[in-house]
Protein backbone atom coordinates (compact mmCIF):
# COMPACT_ATOMS: atom_id res chain seq x y z
CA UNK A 1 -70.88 -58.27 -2.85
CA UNK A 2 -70.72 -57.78 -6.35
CA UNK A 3 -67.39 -57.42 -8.47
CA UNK A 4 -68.46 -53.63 -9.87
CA UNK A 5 -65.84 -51.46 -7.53
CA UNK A 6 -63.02 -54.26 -8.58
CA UNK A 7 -64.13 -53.61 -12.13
CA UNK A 8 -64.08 -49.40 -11.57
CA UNK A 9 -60.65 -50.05 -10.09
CA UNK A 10 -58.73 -52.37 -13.18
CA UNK A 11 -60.69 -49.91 -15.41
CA UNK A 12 -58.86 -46.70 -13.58
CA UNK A 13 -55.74 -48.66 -13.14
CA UNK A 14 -55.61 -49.40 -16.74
CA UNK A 15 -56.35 -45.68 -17.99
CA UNK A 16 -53.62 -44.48 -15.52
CA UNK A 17 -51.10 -47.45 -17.21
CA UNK A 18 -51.99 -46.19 -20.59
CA UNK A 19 -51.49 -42.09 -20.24
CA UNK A 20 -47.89 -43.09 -18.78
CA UNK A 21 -47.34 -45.05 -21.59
CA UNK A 22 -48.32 -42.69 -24.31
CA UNK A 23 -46.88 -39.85 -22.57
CA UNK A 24 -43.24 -41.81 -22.66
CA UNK A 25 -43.82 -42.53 -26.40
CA UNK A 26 -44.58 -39.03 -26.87
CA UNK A 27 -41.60 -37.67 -25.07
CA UNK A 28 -39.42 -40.35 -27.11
CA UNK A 29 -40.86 -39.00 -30.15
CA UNK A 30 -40.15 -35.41 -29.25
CA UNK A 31 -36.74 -36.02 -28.18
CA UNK A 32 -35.94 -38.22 -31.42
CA UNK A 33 -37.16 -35.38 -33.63
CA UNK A 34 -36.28 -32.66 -31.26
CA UNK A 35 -39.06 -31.29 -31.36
CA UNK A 36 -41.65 -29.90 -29.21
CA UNK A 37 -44.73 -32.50 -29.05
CA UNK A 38 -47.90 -31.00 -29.53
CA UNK A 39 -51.24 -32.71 -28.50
């Protein structure tokens, strides 16, 4: 058994961790500006 599907997982879990992340930043950032974020 090799440890490639546990890597493919983290990897997926981290991507997923990340676009929450920046899309709380950028809804902070929009609502401290009030503006509308554009990406």
């Amino acid at each position: 058994m090799t440890g490639l599907p546990l890597k493919k997982l983290l990897l997926s879990f981290a991507v997923t961790y990340l676009k929450i992340k920046v899309e709380k930043y950028l809804r902070y950032r929009g609502l401290e500006k009030r503006q509308p974020v554009n990406i």
